[in-house]
N, C-alpha and C. Protein backbone atom coordinates (compact mmCIF):
# COMPACT_ATOMS: atom_id res chain seq x y z
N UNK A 1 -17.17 8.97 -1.50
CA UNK A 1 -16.90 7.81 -2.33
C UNK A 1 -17.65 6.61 -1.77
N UNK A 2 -18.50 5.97 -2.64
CA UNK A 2 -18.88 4.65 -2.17
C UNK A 2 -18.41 3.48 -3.09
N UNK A 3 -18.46 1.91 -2.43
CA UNK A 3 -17.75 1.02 -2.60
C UNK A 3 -17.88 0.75 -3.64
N UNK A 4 -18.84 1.08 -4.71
CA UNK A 4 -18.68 0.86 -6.09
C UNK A 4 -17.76 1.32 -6.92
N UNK A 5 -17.51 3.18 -6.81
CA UNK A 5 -16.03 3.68 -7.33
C UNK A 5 -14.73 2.80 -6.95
N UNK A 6 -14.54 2.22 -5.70
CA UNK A 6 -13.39 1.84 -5.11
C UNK A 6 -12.79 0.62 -6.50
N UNK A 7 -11.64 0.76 -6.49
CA UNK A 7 -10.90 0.01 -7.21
C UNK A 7 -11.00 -1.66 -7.72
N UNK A 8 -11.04 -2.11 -8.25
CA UNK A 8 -11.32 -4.09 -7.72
C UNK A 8 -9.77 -4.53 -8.29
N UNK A 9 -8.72 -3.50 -9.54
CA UNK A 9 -7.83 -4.46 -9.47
C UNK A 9 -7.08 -3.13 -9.30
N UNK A 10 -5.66 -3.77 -9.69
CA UNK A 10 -4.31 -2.69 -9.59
C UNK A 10 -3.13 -3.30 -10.23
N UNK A 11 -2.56 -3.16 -11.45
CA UNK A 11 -2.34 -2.44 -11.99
C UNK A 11 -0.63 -2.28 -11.25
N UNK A 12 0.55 -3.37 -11.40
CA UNK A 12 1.56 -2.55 -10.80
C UNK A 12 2.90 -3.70 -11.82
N UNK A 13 4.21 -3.37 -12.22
CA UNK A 13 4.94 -3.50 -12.39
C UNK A 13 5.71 -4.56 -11.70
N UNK A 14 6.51 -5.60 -12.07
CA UNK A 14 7.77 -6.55 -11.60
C UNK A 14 8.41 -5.38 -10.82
N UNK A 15 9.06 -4.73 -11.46
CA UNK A 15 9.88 -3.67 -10.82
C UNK A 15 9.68 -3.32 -9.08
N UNK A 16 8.29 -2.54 -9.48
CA UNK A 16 7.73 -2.00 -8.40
C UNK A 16 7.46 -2.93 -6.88
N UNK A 17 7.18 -4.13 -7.47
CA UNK A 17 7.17 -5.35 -6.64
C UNK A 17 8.00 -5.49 -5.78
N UNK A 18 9.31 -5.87 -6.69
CA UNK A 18 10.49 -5.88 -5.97
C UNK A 18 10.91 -4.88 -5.13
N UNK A 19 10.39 -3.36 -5.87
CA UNK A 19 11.21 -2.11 -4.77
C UNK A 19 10.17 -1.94 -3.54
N UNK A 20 9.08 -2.95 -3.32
CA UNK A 20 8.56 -2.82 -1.94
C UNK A 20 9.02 -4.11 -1.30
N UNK A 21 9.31 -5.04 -2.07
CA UNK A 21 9.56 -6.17 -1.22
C UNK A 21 11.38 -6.11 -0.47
N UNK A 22 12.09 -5.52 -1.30
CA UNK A 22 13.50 -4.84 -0.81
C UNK A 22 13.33 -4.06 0.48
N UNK A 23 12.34 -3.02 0.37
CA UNK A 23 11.75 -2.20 1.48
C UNK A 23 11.07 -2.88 2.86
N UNK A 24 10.20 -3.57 2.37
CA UNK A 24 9.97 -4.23 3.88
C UNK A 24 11.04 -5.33 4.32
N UNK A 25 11.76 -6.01 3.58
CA UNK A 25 12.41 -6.79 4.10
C UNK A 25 14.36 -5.96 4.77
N UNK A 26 13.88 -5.12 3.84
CA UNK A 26 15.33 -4.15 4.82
C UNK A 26 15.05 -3.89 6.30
N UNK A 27 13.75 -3.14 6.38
CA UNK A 27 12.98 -2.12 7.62
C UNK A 27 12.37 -3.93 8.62
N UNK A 28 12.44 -4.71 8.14
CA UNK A 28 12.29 -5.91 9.25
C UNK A 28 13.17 -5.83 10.47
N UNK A 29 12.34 -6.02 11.78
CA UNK A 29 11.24 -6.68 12.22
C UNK A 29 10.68 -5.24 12.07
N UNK A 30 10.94 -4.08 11.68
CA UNK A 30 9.93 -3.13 12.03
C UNK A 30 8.76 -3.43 11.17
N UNK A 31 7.73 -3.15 10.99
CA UNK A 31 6.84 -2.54 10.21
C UNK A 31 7.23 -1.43 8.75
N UNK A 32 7.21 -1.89 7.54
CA UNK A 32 7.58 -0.92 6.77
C UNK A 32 6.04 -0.42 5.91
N UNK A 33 6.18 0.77 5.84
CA UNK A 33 5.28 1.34 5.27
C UNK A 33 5.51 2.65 4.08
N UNK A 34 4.37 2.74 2.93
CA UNK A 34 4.60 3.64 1.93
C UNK A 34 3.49 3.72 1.22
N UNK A 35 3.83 4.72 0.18
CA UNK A 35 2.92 4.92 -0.58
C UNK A 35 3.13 4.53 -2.02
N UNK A 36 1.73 4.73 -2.84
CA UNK A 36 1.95 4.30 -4.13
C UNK A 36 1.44 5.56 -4.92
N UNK A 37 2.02 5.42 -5.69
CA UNK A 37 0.92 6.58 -7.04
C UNK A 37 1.05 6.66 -7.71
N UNK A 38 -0.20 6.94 -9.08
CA UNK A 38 -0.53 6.36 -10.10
C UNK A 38 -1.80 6.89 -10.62
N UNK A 39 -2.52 6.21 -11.53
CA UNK A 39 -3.44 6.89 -11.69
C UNK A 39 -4.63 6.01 -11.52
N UNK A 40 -6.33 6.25 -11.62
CA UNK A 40 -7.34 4.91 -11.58
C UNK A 40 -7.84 5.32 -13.32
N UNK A 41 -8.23 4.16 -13.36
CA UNK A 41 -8.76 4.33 -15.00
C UNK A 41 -10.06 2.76 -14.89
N UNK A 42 -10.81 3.06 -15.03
CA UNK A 42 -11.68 2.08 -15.41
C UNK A 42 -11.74 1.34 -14.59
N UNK A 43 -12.23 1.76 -13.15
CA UNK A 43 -12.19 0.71 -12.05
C UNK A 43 -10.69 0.21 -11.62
N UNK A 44 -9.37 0.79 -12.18
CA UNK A 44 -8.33 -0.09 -11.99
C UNK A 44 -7.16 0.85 -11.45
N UNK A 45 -6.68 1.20 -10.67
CA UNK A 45 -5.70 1.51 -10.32
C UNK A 45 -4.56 1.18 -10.81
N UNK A 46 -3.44 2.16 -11.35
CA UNK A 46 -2.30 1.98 -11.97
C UNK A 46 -1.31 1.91 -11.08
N UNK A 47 -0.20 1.68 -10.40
CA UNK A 47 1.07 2.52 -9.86
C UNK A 47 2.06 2.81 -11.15
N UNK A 48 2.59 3.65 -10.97
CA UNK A 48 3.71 4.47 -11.30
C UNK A 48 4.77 5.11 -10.68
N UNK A 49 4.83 4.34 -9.44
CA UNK A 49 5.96 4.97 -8.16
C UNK A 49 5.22 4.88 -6.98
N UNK A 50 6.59 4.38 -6.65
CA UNK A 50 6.62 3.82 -4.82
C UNK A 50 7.35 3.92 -4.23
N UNK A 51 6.74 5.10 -3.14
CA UNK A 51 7.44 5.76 -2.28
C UNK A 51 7.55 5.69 -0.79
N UNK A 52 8.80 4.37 -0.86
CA UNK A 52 8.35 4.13 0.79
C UNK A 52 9.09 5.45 2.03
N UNK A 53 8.10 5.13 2.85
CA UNK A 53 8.50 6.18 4.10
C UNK A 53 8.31 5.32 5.27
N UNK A 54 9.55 6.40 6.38
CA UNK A 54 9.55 6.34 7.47
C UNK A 54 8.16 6.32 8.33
N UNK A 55 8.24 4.78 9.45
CA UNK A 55 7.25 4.41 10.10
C UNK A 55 7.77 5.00 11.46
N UNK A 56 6.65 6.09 11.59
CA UNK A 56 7.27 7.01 12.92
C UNK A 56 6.86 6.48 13.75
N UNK A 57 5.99 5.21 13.94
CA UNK A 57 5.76 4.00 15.16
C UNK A 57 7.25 3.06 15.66
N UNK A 58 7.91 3.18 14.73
CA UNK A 58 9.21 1.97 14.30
C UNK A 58 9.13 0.66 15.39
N UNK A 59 7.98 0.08 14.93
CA UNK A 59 6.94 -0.56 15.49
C UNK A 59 6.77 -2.18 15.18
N UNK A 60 6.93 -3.32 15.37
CA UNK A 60 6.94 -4.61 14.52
C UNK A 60 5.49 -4.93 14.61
N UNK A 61 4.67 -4.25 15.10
CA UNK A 61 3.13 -4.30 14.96
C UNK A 61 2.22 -3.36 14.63
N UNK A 62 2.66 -2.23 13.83
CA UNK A 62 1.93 -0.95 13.94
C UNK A 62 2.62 -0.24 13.17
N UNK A 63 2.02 0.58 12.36
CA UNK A 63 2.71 1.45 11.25
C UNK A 63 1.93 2.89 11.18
N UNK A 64 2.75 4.23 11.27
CA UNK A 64 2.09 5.37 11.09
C UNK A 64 3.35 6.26 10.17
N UNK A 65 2.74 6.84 9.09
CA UNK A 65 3.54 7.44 8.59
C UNK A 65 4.30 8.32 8.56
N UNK A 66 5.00 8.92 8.82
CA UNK A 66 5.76 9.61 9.10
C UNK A 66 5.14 11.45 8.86
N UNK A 67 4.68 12.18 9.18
CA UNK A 67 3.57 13.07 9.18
C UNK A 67 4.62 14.20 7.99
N UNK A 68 5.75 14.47 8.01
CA UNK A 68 6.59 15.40 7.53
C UNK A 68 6.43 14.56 6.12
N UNK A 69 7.24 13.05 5.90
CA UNK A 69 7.31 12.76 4.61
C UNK A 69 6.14 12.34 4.05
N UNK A 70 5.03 12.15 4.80
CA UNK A 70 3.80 12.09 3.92
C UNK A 70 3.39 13.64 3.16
N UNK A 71 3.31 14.55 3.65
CA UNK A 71 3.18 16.13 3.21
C UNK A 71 3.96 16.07 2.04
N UNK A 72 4.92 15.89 2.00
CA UNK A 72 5.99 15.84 1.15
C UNK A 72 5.65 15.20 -0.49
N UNK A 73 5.11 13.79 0.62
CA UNK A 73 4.87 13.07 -0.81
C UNK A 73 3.59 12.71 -1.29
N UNK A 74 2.61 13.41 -0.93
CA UNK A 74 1.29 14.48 -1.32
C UNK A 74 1.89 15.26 -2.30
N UNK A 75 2.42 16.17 -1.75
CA UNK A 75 2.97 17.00 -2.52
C UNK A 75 3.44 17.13 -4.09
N UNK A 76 4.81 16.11 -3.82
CA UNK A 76 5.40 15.43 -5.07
C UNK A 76 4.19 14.83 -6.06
N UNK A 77 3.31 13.93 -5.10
CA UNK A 77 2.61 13.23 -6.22
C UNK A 77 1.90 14.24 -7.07
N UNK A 78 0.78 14.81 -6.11
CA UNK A 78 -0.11 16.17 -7.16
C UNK A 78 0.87 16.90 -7.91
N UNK A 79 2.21 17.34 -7.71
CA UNK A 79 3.06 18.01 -8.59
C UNK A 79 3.46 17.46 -10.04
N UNK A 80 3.50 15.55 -9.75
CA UNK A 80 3.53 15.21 -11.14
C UNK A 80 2.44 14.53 -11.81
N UNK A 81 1.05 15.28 -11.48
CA UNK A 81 0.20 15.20 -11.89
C UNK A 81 -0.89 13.54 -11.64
N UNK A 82 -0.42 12.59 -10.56
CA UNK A 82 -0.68 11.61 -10.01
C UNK A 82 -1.66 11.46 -9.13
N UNK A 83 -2.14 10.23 -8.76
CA UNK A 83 -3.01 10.21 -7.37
C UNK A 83 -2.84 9.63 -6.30
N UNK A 84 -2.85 9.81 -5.40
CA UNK A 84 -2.50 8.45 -4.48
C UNK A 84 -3.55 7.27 -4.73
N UNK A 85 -2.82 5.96 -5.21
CA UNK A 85 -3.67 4.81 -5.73
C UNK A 85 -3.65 3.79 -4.31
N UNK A 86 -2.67 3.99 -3.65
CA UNK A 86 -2.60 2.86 -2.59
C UNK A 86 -1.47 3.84 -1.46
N UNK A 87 -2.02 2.36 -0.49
CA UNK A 87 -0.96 2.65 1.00
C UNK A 87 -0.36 0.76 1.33
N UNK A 88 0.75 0.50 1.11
CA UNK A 88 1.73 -0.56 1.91
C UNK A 88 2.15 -0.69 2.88
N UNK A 89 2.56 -1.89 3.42
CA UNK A 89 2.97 -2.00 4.84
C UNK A 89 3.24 -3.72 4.71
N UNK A 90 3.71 -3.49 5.78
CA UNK A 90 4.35 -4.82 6.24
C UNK A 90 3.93 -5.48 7.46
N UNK A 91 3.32 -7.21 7.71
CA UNK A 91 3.16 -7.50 8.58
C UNK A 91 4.54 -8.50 8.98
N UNK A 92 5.26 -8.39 9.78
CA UNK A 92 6.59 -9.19 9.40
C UNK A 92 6.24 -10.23 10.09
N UNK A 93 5.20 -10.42 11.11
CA UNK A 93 5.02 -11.93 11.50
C UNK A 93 3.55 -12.20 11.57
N UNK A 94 2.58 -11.98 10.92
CA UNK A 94 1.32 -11.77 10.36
C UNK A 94 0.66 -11.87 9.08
N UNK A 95 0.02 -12.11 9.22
CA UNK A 95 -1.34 -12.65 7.64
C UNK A 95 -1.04 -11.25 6.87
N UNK A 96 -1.06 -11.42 5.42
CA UNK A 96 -1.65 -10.68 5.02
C UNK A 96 -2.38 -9.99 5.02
N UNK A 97 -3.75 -9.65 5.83
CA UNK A 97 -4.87 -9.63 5.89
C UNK A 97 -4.52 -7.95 6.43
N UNK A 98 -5.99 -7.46 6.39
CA UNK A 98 -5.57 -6.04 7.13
C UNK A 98 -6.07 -6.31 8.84
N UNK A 99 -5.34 -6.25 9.52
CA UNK A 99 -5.99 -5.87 10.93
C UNK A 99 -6.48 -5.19 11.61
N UNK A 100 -7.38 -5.22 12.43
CA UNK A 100 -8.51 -4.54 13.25
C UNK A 100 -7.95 -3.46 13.42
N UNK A 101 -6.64 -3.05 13.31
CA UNK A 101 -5.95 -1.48 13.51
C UNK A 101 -5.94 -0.63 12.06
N UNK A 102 -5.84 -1.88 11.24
CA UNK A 102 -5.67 -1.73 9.61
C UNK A 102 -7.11 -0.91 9.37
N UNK A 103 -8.38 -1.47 9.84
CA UNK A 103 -9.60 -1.36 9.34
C UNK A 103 -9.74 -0.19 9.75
N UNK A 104 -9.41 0.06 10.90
CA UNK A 104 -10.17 1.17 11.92
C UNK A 104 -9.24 2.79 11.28
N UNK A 105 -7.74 2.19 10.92
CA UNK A 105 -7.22 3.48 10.32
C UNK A 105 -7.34 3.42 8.81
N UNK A 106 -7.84 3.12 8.40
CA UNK A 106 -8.38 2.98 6.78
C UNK A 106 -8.66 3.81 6.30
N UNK A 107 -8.10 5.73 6.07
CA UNK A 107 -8.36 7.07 5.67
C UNK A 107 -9.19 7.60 3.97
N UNK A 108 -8.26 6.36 3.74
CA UNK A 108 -8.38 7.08 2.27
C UNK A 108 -9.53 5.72 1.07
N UNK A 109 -10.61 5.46 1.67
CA UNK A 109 -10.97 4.40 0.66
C UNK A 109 -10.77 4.22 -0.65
N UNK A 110 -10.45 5.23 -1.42
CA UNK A 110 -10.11 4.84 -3.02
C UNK A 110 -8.57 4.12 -2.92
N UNK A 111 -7.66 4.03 -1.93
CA UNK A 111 -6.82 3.67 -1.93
C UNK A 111 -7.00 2.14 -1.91
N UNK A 112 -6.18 1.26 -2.32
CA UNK A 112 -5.87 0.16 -2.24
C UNK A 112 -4.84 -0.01 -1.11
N UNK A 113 -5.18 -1.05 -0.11
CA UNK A 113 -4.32 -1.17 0.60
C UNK A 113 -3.26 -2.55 0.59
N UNK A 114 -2.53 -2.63 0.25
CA UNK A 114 -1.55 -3.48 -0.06
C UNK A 114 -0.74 -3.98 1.03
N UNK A 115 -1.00 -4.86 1.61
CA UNK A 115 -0.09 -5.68 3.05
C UNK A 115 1.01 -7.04 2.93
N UNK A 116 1.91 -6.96 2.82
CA UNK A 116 3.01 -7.81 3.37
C UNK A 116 3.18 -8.93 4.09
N UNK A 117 3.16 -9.87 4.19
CA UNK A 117 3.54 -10.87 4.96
C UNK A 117 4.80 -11.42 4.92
N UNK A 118 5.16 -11.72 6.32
CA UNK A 118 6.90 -12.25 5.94
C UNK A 118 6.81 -13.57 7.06
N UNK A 119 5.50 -13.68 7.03
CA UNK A 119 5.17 -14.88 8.35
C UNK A 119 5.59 -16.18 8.18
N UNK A 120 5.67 -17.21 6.62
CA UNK A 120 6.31 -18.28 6.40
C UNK A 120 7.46 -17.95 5.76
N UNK A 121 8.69 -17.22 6.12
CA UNK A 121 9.54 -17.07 5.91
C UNK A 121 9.51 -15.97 4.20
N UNK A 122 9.31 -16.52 3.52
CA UNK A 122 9.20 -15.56 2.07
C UNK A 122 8.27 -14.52 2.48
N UNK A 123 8.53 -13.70 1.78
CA UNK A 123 6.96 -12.28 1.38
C UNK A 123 6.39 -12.97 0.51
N UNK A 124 4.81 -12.16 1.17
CA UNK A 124 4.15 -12.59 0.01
C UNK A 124 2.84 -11.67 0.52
N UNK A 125 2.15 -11.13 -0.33
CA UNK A 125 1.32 -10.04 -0.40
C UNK A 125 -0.11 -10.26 -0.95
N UNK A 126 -0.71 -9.42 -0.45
CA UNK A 126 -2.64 -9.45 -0.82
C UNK A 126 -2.99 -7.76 -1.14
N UNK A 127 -4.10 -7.38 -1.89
CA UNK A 127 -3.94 -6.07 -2.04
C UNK A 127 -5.96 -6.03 -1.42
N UNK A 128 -6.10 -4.57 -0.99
CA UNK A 128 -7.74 -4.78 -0.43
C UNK A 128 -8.12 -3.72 -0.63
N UNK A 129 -9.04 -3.37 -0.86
CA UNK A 129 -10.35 -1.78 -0.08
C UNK A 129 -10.85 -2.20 1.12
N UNK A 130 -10.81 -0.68 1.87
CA UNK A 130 -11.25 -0.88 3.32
C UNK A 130 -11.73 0.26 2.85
N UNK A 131 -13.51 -0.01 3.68
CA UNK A 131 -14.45 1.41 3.03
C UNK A 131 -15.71 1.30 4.49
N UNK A 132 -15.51 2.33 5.44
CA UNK A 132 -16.71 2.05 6.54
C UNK A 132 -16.12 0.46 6.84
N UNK A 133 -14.83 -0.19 7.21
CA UNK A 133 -15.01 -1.18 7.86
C UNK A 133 -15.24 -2.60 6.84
N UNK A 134 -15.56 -2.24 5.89
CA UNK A 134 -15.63 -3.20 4.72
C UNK A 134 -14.57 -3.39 4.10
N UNK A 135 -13.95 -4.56 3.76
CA UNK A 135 -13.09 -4.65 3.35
C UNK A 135 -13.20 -6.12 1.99
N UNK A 136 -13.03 -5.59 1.14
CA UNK A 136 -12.96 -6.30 -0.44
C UNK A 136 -11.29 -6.51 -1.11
N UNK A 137 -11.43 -8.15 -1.69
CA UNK A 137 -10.05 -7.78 -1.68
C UNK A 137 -10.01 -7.49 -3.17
N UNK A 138 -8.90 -7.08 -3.87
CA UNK A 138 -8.30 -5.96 -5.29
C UNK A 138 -7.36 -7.15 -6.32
N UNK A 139 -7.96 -7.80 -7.35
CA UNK A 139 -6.81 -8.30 -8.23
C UNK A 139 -5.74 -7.91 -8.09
N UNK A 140 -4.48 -7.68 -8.15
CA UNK A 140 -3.09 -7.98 -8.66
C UNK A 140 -2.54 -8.00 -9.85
N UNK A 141 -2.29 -7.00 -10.83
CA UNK A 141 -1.82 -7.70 -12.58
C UNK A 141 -1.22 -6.94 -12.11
N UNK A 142 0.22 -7.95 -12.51
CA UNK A 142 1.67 -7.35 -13.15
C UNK A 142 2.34 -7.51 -14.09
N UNK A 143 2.71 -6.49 -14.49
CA UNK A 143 3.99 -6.76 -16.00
C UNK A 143 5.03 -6.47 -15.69
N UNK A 144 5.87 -6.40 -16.62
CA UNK A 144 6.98 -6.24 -16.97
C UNK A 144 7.95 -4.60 -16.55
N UNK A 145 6.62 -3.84 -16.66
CA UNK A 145 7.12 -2.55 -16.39
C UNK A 145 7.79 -1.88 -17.11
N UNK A 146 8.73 -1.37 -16.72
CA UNK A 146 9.92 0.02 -17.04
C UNK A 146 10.80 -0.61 -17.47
């Protein structure tokens, strides 16, 4: 994949918003992390479910997924015919931004990576591609949802 396929917006629900922002702010000071999936259509990444998982770092600076419930939810997703569109996380006292740990573990470039901030007290979120170290950041449209 090169940086032209990669995503520029995404594509996610009020709903969905909230059920990650519930999620990192429960799993605080740890690091919360998950997945998204959905489908891409026209440069744009959809979500359709968000599935947060256990950060087997349980870490307030560092997030790794949990190796059992990621398999799992691989699994689930290709089963209901989905893709993985993104990966979330939480910086609970940090920028939005992805960090030099963010860049360097950056697996899946079609993914959108979606980061958390809880640094001036509220959340508040940025979404990116990280591709070879490059990192572009991804519109945001949300509706109404479900």
């Amino acid at each position: 994949m090169d940086r032209s396929s990669a995503p520029t917006q995404i594509a996610i629900s009020a709903q969905d918003i909230e059920r990650m922002c519930r999620d990192v702010e429960a799993r605080r000071p740890e690091e919360a992390c998950g997945l998204l999936a959905g489908r891409f259509e026209r440069g744009a990444a959809r979500v359709e479910a968000v599935l947060p998982m256990q950060n087997a770092l349980h870490s307030p600076a560092r997030y790794r997924l949990d190796a059992a419930e990621q398999i799992r939810a691989f699994a689930w997703i290709e089963a209901q015919g989905l893709e993985l569109t993104g990966i979330y996380h939480s910086h609970p006292e940090g920028p939005a931004v992805p960090s030099a740990t963010d860049i360097a573990e950056a697996y899946y470039p079609q993914a959108v990576y979606w980061i958390w901030s809880g640094q001036n007290g509220a959340w508040q979120y940025a979404a990116f591609t990280i591709h070879q170290g490059e990192i572009a950041p991804v519109t945001i449209l949300t509706g109404s949802g479900e």
